[in-house]
N, C-alpha and C. Protein backbone atom coordinates (compact mmCIF):
# COMPACT_ATOMS: atom_id res chain seq x y z
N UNK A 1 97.01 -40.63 -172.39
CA UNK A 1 97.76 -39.77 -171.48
C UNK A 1 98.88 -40.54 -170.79
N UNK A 2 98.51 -41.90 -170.72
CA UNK A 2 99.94 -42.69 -170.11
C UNK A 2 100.99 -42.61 -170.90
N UNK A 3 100.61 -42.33 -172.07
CA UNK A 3 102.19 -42.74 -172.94
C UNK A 3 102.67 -40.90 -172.94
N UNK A 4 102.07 -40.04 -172.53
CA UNK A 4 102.71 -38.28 -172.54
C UNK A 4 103.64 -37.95 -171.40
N UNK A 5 102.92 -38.92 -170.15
CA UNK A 5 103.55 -39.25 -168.88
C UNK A 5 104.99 -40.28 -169.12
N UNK A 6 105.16 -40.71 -169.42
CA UNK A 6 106.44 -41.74 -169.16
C UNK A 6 107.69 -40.72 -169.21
N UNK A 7 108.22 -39.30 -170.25
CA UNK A 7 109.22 -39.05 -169.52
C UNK A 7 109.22 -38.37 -168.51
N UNK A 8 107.89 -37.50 -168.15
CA UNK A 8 108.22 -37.05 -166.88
C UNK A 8 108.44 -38.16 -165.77
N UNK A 9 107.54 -38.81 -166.07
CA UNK A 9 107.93 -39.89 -165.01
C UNK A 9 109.01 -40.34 -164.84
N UNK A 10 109.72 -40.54 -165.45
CA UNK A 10 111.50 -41.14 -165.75
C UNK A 10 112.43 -40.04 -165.01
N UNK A 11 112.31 -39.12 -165.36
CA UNK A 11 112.94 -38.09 -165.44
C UNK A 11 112.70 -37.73 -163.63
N UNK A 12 111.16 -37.46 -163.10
CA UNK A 12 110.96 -37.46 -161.91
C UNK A 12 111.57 -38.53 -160.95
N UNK A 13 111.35 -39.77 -161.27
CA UNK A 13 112.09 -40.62 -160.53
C UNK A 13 113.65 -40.52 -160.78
N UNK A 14 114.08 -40.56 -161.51
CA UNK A 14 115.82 -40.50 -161.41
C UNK A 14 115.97 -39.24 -160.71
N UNK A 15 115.42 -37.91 -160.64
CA UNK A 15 115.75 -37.03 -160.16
C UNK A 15 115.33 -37.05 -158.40
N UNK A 16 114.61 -38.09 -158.29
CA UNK A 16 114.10 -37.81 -156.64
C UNK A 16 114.60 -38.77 -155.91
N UNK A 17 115.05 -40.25 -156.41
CA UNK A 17 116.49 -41.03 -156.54
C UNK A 17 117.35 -40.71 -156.31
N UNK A 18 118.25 -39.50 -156.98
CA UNK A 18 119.13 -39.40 -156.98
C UNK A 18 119.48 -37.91 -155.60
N UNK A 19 118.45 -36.95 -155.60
CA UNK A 19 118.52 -36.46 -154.19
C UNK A 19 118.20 -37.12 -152.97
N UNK A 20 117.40 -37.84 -153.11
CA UNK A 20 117.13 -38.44 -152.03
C UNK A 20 118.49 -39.58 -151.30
N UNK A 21 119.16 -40.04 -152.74
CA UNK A 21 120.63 -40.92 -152.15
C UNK A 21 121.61 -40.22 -151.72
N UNK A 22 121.60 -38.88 -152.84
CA UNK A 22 122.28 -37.55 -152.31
C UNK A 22 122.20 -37.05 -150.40
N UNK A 23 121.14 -36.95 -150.14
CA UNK A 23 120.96 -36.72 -149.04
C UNK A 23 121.41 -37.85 -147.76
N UNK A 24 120.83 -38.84 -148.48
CA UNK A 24 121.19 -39.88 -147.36
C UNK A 24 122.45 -40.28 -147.31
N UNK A 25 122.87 -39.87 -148.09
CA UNK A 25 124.54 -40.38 -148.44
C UNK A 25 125.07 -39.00 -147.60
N UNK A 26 124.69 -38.31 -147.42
CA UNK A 26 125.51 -36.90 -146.48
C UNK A 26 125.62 -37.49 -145.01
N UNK A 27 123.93 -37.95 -144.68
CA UNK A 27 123.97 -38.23 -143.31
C UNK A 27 124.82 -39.02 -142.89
N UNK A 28 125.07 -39.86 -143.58
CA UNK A 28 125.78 -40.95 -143.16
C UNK A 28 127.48 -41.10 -143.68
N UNK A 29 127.52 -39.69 -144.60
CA UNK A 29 128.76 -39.70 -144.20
C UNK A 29 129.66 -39.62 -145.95
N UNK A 30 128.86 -40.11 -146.72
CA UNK A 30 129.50 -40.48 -148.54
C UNK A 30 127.99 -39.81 -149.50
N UNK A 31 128.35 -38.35 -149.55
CA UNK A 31 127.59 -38.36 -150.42
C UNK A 31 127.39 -38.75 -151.82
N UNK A 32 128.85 -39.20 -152.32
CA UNK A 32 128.57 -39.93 -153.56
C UNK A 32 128.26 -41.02 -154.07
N UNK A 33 128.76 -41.41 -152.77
CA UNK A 33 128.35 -43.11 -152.97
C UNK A 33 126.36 -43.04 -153.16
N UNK A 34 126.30 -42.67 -151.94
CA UNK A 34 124.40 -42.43 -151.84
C UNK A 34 124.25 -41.71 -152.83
N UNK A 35 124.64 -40.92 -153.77
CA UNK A 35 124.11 -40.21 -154.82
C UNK A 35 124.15 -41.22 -155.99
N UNK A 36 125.07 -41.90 -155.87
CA UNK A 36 125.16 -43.22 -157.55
C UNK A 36 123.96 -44.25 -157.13
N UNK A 37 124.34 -45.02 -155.47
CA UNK A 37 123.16 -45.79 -155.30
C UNK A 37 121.69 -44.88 -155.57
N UNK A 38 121.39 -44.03 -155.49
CA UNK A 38 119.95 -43.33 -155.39
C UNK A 38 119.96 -43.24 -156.93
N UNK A 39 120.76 -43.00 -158.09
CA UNK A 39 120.80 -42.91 -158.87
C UNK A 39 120.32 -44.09 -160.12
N UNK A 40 120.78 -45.01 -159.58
CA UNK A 40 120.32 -46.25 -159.77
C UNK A 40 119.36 -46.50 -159.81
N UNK A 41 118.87 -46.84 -158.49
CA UNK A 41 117.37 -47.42 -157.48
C UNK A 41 116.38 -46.13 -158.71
N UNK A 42 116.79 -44.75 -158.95
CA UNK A 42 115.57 -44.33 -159.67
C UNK A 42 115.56 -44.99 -160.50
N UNK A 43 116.52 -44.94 -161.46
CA UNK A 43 116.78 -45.16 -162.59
C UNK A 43 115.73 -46.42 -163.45
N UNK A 44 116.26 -47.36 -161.60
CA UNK A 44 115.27 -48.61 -162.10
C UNK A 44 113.84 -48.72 -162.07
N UNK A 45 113.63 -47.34 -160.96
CA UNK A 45 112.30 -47.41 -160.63
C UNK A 45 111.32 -46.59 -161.88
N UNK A 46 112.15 -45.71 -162.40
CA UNK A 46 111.60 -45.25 -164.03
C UNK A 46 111.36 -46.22 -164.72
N UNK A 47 112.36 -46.62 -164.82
CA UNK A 47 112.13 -48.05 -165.92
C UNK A 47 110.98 -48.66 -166.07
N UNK A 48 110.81 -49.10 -164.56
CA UNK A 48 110.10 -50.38 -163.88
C UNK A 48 108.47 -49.46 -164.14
N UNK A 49 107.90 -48.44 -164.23
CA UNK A 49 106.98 -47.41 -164.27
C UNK A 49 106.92 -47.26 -166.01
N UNK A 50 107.90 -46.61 -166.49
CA UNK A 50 107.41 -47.01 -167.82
C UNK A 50 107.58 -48.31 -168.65
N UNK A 51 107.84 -49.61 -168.26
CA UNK A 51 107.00 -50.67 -168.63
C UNK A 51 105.33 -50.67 -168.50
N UNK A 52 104.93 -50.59 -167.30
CA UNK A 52 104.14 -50.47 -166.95
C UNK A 52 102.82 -49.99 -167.69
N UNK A 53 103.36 -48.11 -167.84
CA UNK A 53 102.30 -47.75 -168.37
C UNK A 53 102.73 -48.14 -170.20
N UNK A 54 103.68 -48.75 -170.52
CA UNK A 54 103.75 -49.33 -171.87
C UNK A 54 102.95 -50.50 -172.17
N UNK A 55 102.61 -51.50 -170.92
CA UNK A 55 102.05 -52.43 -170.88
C UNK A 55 100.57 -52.32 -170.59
N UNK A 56 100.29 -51.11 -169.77
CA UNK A 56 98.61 -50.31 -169.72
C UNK A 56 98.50 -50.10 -170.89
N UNK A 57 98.80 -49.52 -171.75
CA UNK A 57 98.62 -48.90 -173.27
C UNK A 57 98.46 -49.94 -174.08
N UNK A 58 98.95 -50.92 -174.30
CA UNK A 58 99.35 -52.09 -175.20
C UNK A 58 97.93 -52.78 -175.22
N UNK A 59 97.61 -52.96 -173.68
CA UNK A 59 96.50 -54.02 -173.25
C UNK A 59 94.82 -52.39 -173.65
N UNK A 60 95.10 -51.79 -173.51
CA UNK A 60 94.16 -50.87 -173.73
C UNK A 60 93.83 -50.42 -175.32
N UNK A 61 94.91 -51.09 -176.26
CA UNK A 61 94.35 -51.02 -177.65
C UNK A 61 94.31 -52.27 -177.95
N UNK A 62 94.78 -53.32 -177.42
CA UNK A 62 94.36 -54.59 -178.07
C UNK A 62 92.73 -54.62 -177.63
N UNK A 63 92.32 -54.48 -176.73
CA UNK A 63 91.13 -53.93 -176.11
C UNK A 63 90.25 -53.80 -177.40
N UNK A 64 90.80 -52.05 -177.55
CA UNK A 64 90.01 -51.74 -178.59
C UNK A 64 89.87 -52.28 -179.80
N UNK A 65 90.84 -52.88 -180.41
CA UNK A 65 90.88 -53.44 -181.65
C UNK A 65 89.79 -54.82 -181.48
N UNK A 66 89.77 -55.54 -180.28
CA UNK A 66 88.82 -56.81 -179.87
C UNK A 66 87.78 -56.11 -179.82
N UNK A 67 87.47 -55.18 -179.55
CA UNK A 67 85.68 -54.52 -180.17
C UNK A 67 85.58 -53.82 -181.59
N UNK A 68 86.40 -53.23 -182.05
CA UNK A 68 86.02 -53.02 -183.12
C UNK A 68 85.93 -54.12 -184.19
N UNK A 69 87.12 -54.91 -184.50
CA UNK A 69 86.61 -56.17 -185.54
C UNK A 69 85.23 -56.83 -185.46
N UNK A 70 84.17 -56.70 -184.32
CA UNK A 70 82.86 -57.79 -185.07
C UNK A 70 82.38 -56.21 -185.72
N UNK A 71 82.43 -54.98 -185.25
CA UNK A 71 81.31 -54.29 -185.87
C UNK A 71 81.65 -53.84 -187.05
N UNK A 72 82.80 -54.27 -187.59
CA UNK A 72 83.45 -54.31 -189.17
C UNK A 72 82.88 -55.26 -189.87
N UNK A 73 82.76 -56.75 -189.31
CA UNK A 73 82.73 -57.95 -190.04
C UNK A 73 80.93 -57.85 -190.36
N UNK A 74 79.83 -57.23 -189.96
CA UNK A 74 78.47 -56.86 -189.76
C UNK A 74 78.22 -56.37 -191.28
């Protein structure tokens, strides 16, 4: 299920990134500027999330493959 999740996840973070810079960028005056920075900061924070669960997955079949080889070699 981690690897079905990664584009919503991507997709959720750049999109809540990018309103959220949106917004803060009003208060203060540049909403575009805060909309590219927020845009970013998701962008990376997707990224940084699907490594992650790429690296949960990876370690969760090497896993499996380290138990299945002795009950092959039997």
């Amino acid at each position: 299920m981690d690897l079905a999740s990664i584009g919503i996840t991507l997709v959720l973070a750049i999109g809540l990134g990018s309103g959220l810079g949106w917004w803060i960028g009003g208060k203060l005056g540049n909403q575009t500027i805060g909309l590219i920075i927020g845009f970013i900061i998701g962008t990376a924070a997707g990224f940084i999330e699907m490594f992650r669960a790429v690296s949960r997955w990876n370690k969760r079949m090497e896993h499996q493959e380290a138990v299945k080889e002795p009950e092959e070699d039997s």
